[in-house]
PDB file of N, CA and C in Angstrom:
ATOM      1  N   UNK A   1     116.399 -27.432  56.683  1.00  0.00           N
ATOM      2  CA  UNK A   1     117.838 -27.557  56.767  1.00  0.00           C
ATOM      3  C   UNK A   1     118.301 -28.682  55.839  1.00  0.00           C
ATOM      4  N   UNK A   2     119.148 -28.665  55.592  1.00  0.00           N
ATOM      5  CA  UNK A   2     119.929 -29.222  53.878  1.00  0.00           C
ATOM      6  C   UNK A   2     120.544 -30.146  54.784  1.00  0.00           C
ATOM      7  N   UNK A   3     120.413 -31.625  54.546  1.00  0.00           N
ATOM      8  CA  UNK A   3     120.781 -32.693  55.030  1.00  0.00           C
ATOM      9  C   UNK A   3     122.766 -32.850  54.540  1.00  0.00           C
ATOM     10  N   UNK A   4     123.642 -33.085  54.868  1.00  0.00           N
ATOM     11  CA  UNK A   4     125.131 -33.154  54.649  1.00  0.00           C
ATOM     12  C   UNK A   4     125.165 -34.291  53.862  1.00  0.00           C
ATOM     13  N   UNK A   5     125.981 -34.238  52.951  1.00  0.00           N
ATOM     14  CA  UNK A   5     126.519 -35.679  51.781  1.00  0.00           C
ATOM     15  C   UNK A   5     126.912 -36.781  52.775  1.00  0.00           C
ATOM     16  N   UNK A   6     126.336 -37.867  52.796  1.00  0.00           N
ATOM     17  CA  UNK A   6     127.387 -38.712  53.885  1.00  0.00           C
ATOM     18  C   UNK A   6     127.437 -40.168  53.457  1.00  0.00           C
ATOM     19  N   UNK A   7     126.487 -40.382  51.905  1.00  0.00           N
ATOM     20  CA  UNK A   7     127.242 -41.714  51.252  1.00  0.00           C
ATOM     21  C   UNK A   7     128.612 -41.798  51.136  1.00  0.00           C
ATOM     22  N   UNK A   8     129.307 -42.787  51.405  1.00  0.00           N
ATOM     23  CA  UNK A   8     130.971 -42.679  51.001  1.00  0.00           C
ATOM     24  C   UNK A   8     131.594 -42.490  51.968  1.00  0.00           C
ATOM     25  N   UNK A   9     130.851 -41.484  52.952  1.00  0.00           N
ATOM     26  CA  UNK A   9     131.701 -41.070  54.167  1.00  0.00           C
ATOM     27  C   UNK A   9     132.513 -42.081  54.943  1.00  0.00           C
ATOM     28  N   UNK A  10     133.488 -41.991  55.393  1.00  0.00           N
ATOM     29  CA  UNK A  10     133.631 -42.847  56.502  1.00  0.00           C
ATOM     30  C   UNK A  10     133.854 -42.420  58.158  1.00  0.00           C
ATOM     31  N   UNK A  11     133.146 -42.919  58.748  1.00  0.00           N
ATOM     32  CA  UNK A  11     132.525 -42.268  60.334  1.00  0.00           C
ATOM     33  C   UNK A  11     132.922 -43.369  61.287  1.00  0.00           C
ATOM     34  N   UNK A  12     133.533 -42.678  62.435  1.00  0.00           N
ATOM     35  CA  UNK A  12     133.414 -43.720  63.366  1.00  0.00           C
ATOM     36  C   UNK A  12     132.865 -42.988  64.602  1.00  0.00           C
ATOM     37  N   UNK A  13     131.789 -44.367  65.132  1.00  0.00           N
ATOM     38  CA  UNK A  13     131.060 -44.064  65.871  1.00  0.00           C
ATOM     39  C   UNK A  13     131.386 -44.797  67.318  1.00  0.00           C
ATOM     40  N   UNK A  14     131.385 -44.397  68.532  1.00  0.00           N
ATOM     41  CA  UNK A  14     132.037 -44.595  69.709  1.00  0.00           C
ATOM     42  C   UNK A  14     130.304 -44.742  70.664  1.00  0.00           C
ATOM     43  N   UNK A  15     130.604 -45.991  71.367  1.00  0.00           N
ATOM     44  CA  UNK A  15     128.922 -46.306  72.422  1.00  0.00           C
ATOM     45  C   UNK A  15     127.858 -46.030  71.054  1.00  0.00           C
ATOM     46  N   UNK A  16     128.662 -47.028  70.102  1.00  0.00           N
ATOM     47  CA  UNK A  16     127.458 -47.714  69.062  1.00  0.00           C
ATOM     48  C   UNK A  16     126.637 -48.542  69.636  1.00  0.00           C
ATOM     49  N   UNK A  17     126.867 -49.361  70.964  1.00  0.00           N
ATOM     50  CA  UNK A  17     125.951 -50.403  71.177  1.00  0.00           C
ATOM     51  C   UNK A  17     124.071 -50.251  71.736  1.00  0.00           C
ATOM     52  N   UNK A  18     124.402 -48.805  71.845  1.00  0.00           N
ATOM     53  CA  UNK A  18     122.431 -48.270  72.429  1.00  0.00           C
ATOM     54  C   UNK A  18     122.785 -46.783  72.644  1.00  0.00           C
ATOM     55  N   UNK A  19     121.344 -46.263  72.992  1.00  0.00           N
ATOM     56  CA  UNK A  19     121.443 -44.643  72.820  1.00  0.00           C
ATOM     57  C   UNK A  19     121.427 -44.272  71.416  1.00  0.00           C
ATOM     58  N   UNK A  20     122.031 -42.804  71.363  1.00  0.00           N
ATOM     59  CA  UNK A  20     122.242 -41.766  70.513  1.00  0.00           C
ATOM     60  C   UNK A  20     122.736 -42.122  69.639  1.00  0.00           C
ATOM     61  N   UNK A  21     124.476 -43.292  70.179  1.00  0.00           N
ATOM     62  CA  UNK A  21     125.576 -44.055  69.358  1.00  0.00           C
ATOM     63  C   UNK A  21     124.816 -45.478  68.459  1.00  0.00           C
ATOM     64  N   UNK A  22     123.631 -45.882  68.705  1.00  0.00           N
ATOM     65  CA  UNK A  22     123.125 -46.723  68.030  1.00  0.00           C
ATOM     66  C   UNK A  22     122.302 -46.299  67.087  1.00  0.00           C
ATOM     67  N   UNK A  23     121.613 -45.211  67.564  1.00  0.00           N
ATOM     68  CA  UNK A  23     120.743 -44.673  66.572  1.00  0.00           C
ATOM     69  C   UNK A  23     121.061 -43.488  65.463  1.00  0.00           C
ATOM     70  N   UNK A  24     122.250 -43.236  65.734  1.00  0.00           N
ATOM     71  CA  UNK A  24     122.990 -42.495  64.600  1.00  0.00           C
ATOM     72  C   UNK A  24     123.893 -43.556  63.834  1.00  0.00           C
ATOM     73  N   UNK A  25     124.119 -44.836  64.208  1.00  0.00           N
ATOM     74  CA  UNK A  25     124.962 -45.742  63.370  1.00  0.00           C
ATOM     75  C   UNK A  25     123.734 -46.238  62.343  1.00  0.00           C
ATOM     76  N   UNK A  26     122.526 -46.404  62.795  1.00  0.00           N
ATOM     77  CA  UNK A  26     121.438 -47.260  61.934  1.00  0.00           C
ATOM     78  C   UNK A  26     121.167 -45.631  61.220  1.00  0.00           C
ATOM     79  N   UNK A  27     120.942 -44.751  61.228  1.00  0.00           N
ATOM     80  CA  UNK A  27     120.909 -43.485  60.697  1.00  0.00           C
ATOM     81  C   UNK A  27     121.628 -43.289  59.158  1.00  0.00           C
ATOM     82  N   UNK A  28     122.817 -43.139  59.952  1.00  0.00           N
ATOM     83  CA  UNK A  28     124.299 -43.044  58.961  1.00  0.00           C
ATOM     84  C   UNK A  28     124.633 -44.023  58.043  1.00  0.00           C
ATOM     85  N   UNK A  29     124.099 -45.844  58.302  1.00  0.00           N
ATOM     86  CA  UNK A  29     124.051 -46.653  57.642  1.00  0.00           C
ATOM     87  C   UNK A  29     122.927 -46.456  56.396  1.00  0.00           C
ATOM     88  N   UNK A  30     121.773 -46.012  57.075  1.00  0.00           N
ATOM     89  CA  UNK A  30     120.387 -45.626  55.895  1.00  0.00           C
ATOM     90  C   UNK A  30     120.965 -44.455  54.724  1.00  0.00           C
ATOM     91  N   UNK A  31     121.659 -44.027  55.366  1.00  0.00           N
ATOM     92  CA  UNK A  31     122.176 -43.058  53.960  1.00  0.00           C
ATOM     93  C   UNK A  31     123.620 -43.226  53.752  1.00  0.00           C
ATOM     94  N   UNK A  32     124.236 -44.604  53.662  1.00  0.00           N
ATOM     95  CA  UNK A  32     125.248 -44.841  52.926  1.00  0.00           C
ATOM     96  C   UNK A  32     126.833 -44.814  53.387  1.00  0.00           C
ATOM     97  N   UNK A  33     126.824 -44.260  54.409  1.00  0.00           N
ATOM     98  CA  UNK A  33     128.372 -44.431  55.580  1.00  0.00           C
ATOM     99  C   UNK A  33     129.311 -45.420  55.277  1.00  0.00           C
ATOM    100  N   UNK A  34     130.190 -45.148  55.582  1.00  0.00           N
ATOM    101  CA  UNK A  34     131.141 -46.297  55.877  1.00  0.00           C
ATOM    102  C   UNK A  34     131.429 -46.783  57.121  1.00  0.00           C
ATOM    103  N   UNK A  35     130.800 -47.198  58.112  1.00  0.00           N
ATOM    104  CA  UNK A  35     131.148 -47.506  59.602  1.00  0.00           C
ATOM    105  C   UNK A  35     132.060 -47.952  60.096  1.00  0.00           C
ATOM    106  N   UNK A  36     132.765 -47.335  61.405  1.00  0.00           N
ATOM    107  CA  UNK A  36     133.292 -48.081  62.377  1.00  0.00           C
ATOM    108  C   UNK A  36     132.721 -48.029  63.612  1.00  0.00           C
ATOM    109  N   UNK A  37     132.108 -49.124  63.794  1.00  0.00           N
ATOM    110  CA  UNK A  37     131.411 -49.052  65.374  1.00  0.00           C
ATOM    111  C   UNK A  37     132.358 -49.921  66.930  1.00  0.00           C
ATOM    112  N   UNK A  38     132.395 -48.594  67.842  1.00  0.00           N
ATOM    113  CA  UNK A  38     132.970 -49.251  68.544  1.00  0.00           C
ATOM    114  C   UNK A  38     131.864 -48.975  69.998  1.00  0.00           C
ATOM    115  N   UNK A  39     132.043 -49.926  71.230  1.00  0.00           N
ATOM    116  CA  UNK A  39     131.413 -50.264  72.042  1.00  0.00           C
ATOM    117  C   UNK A  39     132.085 -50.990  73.133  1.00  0.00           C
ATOM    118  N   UNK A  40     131.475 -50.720  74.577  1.00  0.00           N
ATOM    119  CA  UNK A  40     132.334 -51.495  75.396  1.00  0.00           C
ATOM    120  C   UNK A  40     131.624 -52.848  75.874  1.00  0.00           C
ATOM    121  N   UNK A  41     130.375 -53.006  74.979  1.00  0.00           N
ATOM    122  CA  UNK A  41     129.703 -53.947  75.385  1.00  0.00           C
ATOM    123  C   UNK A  41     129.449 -54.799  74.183  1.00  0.00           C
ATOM    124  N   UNK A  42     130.699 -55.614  74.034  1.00  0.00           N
ATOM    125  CA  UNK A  42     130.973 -56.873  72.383  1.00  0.00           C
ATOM    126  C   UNK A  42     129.247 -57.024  72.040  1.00  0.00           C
ATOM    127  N   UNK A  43     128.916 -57.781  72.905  1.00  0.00           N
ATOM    128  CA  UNK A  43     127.973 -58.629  72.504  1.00  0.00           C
ATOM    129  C   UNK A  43     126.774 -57.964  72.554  1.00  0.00           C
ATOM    130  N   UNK A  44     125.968 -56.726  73.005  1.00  0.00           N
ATOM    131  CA  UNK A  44     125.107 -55.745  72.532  1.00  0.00           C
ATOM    132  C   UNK A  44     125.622 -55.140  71.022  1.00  0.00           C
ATOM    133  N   UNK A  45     126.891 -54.779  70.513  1.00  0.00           N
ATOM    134  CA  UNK A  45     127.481 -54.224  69.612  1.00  0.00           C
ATOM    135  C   UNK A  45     127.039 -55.241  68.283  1.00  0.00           C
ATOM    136  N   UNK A  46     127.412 -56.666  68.725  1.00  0.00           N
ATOM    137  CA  UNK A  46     126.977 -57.479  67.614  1.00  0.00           C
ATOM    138  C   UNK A  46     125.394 -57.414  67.330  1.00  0.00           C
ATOM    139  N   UNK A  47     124.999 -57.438  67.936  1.00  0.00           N
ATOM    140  CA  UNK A  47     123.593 -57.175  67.817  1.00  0.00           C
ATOM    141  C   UNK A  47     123.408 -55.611  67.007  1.00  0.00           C
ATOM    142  N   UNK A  48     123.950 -54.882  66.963  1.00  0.00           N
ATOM    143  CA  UNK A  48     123.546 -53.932  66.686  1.00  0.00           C
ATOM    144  C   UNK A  48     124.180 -53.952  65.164  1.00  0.00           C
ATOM    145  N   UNK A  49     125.260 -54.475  64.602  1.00  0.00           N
ATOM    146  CA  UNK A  49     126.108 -54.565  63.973  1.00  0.00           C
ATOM    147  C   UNK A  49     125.054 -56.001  62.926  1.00  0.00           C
ATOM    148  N   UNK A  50     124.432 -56.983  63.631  1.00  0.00           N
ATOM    149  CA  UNK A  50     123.869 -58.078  63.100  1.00  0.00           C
ATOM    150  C   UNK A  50     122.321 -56.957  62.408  1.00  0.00           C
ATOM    151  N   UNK A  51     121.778 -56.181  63.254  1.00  0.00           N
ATOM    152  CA  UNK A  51     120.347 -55.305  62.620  1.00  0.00           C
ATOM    153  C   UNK A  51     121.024 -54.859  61.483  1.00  0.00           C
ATOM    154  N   UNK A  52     121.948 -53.865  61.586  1.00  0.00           N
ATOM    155  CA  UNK A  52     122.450 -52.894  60.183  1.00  0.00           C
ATOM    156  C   UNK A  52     122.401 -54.100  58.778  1.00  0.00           C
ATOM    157  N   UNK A  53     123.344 -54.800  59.116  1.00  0.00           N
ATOM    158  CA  UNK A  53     124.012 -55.585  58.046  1.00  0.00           C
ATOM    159  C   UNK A  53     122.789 -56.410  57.764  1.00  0.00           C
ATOM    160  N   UNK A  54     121.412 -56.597  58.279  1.00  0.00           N
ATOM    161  CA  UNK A  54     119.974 -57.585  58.103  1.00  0.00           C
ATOM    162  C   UNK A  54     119.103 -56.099  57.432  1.00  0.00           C
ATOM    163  N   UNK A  55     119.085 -55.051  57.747  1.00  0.00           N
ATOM    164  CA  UNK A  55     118.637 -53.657  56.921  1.00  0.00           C
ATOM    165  C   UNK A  55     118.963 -53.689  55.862  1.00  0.00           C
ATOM    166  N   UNK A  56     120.346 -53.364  55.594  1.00  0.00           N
ATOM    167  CA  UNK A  56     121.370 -52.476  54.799  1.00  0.00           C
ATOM    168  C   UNK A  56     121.773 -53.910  54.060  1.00  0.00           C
ATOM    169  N   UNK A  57     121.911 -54.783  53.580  1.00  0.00           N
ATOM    170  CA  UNK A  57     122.831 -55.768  52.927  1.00  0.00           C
ATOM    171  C   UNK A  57     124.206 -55.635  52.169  1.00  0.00           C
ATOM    172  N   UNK A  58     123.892 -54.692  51.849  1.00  0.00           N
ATOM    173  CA  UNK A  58     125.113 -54.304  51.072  1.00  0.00           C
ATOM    174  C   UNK A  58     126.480 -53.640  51.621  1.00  0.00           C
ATOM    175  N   UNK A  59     126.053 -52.955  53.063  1.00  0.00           N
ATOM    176  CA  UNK A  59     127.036 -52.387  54.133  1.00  0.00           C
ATOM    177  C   UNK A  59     127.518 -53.413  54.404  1.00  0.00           C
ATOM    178  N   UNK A  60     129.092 -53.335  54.630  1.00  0.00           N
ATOM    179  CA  UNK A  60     130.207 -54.387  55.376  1.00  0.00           C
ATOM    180  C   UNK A  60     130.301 -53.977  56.746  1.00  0.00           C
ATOM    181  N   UNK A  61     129.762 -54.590  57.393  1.00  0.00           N
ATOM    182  CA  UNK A  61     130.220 -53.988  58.788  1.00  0.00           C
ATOM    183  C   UNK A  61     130.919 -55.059  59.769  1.00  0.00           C
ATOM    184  N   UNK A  62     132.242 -55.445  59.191  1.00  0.00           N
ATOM    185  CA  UNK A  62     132.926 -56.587  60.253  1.00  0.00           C
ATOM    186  C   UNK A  62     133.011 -55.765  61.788  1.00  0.00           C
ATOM    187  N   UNK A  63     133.254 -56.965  62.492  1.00  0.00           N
ATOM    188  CA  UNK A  63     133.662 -56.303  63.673  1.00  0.00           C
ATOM    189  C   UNK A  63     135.325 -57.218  64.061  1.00  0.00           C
ATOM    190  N   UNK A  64     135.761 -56.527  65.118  1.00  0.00           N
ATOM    191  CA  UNK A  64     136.849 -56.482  65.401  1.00  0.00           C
ATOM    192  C   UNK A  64     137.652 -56.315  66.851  1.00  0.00           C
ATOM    193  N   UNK A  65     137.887 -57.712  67.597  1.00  0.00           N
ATOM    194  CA  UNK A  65     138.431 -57.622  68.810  1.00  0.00           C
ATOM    195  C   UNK A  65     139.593 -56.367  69.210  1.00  0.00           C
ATOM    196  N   UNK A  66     139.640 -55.942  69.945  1.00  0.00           N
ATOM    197  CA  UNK A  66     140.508 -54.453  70.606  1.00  0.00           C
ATOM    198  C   UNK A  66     141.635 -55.218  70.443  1.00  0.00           C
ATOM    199  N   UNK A  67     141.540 -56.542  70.868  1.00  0.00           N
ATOM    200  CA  UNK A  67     143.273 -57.443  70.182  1.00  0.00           C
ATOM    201  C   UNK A  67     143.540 -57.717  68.861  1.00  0.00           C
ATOM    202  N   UNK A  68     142.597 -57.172  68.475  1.00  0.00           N
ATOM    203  CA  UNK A  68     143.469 -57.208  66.754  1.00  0.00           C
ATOM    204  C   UNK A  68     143.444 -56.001  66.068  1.00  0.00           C
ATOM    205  N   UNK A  69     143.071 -54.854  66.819  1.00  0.00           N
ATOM    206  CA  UNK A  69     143.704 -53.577  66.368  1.00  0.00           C
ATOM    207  C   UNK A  69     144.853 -53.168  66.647  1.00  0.00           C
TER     208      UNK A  69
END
């Protein structure tokens, strides 16, 4: 099966912080995404958000309090 274009993409991913939602964000990051990870658990999320961006260097992945959206 023919893998989908998904450098460039931009994806947002919902219960990024573990599971399925973590392991398709470190996934989607390995081949080039544009992320938005959201989570109801901040401080597992940073962690998950601190691995990508220690992988990937070149991915921006700020994060962002629900009060400043």
């Amino acid at each position: 099966m023919k893998k989908a274009k998904i450098d460039g993409s931009r994806v947002l991913i919902t219960g990024a912080s573990s599971g399925i939602g973590r392991a398709t964000s470190i996934e989607l990051a390995k081949r080039g995404a544009i992320l938005a990870l959201t989570a109801r658990r901040l401080k597992t999320l940073r962690k998950v958000s601190d691995e990508i961006k220690d992988a990937f260097p070149e991915i921006q992945a700020p994060l962002a309090d629900k009060k400043e959206i």
